[in-house]
Protein backbone atom coordinates (compact mmCIF):
# COMPACT_ATOMS: atom_id res chain seq x y z
CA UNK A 1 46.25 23.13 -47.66
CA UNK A 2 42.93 21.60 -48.41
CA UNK A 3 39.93 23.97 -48.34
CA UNK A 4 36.36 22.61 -48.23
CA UNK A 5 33.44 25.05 -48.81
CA UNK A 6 30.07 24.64 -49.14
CA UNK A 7 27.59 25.59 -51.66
CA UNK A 8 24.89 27.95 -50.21
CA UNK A 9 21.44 27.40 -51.86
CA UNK A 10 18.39 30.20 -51.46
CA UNK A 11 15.08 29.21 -51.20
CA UNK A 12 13.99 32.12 -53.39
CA UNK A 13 12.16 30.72 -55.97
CA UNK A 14 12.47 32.99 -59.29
CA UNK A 15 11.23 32.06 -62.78
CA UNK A 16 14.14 32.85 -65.46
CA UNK A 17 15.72 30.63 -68.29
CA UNK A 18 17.03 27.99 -67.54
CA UNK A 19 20.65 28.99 -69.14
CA UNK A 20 20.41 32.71 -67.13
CA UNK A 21 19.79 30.51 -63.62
CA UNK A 22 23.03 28.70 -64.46
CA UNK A 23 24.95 31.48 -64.93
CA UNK A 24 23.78 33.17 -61.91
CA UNK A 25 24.24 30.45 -59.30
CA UNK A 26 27.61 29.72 -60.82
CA UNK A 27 28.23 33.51 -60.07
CA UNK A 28 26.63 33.43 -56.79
CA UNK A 29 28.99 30.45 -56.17
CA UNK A 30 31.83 31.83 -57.55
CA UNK A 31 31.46 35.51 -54.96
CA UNK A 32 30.85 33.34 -51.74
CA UNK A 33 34.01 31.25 -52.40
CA UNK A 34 36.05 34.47 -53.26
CA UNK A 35 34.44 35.75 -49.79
CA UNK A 36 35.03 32.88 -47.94
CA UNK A 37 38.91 32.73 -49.10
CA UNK A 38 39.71 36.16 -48.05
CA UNK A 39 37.74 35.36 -44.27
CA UNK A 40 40.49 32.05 -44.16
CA UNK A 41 43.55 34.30 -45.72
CA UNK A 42 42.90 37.08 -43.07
CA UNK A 43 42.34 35.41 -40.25
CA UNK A 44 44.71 33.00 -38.12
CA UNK A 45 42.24 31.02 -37.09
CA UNK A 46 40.69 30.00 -40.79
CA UNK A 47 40.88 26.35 -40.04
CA UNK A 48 38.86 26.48 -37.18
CA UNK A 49 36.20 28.69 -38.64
CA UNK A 50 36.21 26.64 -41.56
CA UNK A 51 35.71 23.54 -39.18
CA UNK A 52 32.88 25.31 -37.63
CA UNK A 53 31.03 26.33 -40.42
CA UNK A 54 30.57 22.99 -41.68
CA UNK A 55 30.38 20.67 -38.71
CA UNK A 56 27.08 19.10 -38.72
CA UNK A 57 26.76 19.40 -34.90
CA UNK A 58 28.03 23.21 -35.00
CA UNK A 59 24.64 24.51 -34.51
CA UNK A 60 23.30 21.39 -32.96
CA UNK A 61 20.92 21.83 -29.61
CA UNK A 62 22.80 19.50 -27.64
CA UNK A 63 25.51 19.22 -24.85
CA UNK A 64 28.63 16.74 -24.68
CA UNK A 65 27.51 13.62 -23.50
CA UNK A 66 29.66 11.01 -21.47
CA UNK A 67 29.99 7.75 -21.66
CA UNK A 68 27.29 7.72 -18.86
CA UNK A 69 24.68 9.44 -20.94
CA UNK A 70 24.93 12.51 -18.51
CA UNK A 71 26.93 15.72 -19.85
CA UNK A 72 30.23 17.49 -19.17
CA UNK A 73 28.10 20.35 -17.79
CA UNK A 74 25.08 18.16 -15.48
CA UNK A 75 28.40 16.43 -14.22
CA UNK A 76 30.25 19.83 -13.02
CA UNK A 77 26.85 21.48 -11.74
CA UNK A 78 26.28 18.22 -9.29
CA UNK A 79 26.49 19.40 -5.83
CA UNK A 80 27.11 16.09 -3.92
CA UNK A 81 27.13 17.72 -0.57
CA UNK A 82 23.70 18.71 -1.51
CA UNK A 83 20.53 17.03 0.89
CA UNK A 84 17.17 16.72 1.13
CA UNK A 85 14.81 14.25 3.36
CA UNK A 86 11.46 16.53 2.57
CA UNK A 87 8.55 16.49 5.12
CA UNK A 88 6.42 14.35 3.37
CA UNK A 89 8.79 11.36 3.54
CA UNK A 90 9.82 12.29 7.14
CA UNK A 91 5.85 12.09 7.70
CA UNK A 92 5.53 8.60 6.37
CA UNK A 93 8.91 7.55 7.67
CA UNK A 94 7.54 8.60 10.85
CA UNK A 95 4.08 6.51 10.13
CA UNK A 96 6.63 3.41 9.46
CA UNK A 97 7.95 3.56 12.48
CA UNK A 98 5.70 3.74 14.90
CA UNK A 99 3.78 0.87 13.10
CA UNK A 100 7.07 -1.16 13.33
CA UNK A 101 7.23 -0.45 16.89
CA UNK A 102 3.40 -1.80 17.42
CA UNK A 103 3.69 -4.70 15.19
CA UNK A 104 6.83 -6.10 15.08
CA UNK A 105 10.11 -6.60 17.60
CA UNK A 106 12.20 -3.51 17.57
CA UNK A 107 15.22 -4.04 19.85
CA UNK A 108 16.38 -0.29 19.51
CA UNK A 109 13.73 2.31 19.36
CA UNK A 110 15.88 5.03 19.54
CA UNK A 111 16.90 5.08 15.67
CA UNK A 112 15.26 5.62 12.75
CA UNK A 113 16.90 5.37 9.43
CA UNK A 114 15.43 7.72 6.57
CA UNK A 115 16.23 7.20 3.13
CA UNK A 116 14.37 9.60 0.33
CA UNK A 117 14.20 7.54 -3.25
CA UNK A 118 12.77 11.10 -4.48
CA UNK A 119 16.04 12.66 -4.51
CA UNK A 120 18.55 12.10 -7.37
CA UNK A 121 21.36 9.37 -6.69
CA UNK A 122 23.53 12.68 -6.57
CA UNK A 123 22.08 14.11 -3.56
CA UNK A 124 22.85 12.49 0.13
CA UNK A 125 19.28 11.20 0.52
CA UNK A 126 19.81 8.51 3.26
CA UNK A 127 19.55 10.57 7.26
CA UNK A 128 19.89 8.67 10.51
CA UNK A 129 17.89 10.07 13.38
CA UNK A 130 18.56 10.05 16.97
CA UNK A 131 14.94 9.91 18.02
CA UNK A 132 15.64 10.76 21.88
CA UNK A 133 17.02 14.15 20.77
CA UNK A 134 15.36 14.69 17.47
CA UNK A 135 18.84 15.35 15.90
CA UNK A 136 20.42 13.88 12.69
CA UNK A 137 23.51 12.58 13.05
CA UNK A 138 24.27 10.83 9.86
CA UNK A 139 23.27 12.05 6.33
CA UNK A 140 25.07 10.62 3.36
CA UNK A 141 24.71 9.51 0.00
CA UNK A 142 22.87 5.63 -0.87
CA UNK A 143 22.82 3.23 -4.50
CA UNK A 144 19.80 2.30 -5.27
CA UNK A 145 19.28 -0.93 -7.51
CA UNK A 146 20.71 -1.30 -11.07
CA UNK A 147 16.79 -1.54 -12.60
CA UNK A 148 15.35 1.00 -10.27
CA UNK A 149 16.76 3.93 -12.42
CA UNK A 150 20.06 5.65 -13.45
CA UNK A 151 20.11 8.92 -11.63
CA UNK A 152 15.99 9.14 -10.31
CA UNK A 153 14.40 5.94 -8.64
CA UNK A 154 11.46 5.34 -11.21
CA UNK A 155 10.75 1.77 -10.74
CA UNK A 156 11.25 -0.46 -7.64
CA UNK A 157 10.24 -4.49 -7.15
CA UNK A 158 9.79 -6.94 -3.89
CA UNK A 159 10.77 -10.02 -7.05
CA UNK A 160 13.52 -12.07 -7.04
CA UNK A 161 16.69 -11.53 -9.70
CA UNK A 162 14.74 -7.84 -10.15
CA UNK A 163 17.54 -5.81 -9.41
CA UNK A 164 15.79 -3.08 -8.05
CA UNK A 165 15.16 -1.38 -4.86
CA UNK A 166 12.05 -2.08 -2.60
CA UNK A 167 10.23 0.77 -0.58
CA UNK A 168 8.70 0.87 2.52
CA UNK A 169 9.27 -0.76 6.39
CA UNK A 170 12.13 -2.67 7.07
CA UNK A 171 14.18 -3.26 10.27
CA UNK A 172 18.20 -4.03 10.85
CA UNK A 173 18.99 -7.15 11.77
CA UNK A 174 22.76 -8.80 12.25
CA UNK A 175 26.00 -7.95 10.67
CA UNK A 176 28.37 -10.14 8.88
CA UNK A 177 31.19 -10.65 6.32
CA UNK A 178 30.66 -10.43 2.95
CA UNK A 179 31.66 -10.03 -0.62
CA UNK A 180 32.02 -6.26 -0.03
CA UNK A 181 33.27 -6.39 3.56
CA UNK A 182 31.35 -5.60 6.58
CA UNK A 183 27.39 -5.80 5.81
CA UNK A 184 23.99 -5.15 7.77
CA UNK A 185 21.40 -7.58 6.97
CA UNK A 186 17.84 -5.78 6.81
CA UNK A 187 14.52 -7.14 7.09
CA UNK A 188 11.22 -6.42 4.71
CA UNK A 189 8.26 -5.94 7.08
CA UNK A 190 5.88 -5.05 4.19
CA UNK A 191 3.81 -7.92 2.25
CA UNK A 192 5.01 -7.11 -1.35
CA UNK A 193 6.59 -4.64 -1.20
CA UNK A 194 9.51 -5.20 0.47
CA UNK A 195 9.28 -9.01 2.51
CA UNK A 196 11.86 -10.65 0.29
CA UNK A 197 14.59 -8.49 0.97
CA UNK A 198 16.52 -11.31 2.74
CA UNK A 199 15.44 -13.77 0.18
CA UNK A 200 17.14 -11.51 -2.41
CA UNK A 201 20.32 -10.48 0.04
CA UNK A 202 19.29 -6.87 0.24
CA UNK A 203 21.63 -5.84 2.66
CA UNK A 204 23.64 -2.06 3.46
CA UNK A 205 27.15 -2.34 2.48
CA UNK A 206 30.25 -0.42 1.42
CA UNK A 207 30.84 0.32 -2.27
CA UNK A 208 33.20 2.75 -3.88
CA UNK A 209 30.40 3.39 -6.68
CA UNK A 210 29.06 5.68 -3.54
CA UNK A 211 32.18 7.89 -2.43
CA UNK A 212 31.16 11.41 -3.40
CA UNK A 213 34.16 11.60 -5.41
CA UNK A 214 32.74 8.66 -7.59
CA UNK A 215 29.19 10.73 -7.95
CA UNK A 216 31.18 13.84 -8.70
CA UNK A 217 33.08 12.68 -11.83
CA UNK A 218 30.04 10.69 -13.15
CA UNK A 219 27.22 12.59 -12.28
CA UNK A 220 25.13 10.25 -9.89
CA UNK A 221 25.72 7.47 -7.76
CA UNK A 222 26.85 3.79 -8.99
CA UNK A 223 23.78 1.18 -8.93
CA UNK A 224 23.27 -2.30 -6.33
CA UNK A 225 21.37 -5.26 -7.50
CA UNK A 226 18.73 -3.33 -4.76
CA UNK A 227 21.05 -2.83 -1.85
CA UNK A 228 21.32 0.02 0.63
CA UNK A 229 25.02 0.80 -0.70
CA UNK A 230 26.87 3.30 0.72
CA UNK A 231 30.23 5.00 0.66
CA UNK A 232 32.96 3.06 2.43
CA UNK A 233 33.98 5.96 4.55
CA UNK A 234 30.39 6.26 6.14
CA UNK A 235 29.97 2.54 6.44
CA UNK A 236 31.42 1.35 9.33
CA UNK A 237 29.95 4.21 11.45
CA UNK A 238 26.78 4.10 9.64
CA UNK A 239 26.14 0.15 10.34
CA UNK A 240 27.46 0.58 14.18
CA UNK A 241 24.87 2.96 14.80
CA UNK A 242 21.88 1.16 12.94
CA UNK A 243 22.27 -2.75 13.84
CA UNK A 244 20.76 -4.53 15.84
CA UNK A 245 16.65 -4.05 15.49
CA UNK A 246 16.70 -0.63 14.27
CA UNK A 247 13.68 0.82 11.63
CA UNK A 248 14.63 1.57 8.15
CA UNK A 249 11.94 3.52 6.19
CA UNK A 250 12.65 3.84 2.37
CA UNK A 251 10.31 6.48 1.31
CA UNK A 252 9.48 6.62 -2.90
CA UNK A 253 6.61 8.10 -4.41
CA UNK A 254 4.47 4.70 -4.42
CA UNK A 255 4.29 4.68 -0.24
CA UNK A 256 1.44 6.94 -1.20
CA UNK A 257 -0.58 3.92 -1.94
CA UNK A 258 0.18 2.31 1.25
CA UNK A 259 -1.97 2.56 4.30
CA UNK A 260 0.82 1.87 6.82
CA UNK A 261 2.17 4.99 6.45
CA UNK A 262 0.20 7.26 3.90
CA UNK A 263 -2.23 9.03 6.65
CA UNK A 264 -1.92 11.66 8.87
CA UNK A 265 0.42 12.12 11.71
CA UNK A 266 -0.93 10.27 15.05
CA UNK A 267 -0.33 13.08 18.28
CA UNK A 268 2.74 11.22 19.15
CA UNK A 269 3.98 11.21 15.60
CA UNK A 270 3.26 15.00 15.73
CA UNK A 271 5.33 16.16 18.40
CA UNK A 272 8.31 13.41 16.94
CA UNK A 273 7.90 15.34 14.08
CA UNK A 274 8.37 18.66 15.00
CA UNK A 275 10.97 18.00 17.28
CA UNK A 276 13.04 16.88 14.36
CA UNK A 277 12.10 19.76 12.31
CA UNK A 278 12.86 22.13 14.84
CA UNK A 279 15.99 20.92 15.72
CA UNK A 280 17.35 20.35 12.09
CA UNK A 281 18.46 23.20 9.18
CA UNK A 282 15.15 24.07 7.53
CA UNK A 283 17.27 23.60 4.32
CA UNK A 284 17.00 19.81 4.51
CA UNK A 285 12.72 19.81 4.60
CA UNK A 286 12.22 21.42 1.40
């Protein structure tokens, strides 16, 4: 058996002959290795002691990481049945709707499609509202685009070939067969900031990067090249319910520049509001 030790230096500093401090670290040398034999003799589990004492990560401020730069221990604390829509973006989603409804063709007013970019990729951020009863009957979890951010939406873009996910207005439009199955084509009502979403095929669509088993094992949600990606199991449901001229409202911190939305509740938007809180678990407006 091969047994490494290490040498164990003092930062003492003490002024003797040079011939004396030779013979006294060679002693101090020679008593820790003594020590540290009988420790490995007496014990069982020497050769993992050993191993511990001179890993270089053994003391090492860090967790495991995984091959998606999250750790072992972010990936078993995720709650993926975790949600939050917050009242400031139910506010502004709010806002966005009832300028849709003013300014552009809205075939069913009765829907309105929240999805928080505030929330992690982990958390089901993306609620359907029934707007006649103030109910939500549809909350699950959405991709946002590959450039837009790993886990947290940081960065978002109305470009061409950006990848990323635009915020703001948008309205459903008509289904059809795609690449990844069944697909809802969306429209960007909002002058740069989101009005080349069907330039750019922004669409909602299934992907298995969304199931919550998926989010689970890698700690957030898989990425879109900027699509409203959801779990296959919700999509189906989830486009049947929202097509056909419904509004969309992707809220991010940035909508807080834009004057559509980013202003006070109108008295109609008020009492829309409340209803919804009121008939919804306080848990989700936090």
């Amino acid at each position: 058996m091969v047994i490494l030790t290490g040498v164990f230096f003092s930062n003492r500093i003490q002024f003797t002959p040079l011939t004396d401090a030779l013979n006294i670290s060679q002693e101090v040398k020679r008593l820790k290795i003594n020590k540290l034999l009988s420790i490995l003799i007496s014990t069982a589990s020497g050769c993992v002691l050993c191993a511990a004492l001179f890993s270089p990560s053994a003391h090492a401020n860090t967790l495991p990481r995984t091959r998606n730069n999250t750790t072992d221990i972010q990936r078993r604390a995720v709650n993926t049945d975790s949600a939050t829509l917050s009242p400031k973006a139910l506010q502004y989603a709010i806002n966005g709707y009832q300028w849709a409804v003013e300014h552009h063709k809205v075939s069913n007013p009765s829907i309105l499609t929240v999805v928080n970019f505030n929330e992690p990729s982990y958390k089901k951020r993306l609620f359907v509202i029934d707007l006649k009863s103030g109910r939500i009957v549809m909350a699950m979890h959405v991709a946002q685009g590959k450039n837009t951010g790993a886990v947290y939406a940081t960065h978002f873009s109305n470009q061409p070939g950006s990848r990323a996910s635009s915020p703001g207005i948008f309205t459903t439009l008509n289904e059809y067969d795609g690449e990844h199955g069944r697909s809802l084509r969306v429209n960007g009502l909002e002058e740069g900031i989101n009005s080349n979403a069907l330039s750019r095929a922004v669409v909602i669509h299934p992907a298995s990067y969304v199931t919550p088993s998926f989010i689970k094992q890698n700690g957030y949600a898989g990425r879109s090249w900027g699509c409203f990606a959801v779990s296959p199991n919700k999509a189906n449901k989830f486009m049947s319910t929202i097509k056909g001229g419904t509004v969309l409202f992707a809220y991010a911190s940035t909508e807080k520049h834009d004057p559509r939305v980013a202003h006070p509740l109108s008295p109609d938007g008020e009492k829309l509001y409340n209803a919804i809180i009121h008939d919804n678990s306080s848990s989700l407006f936090t």
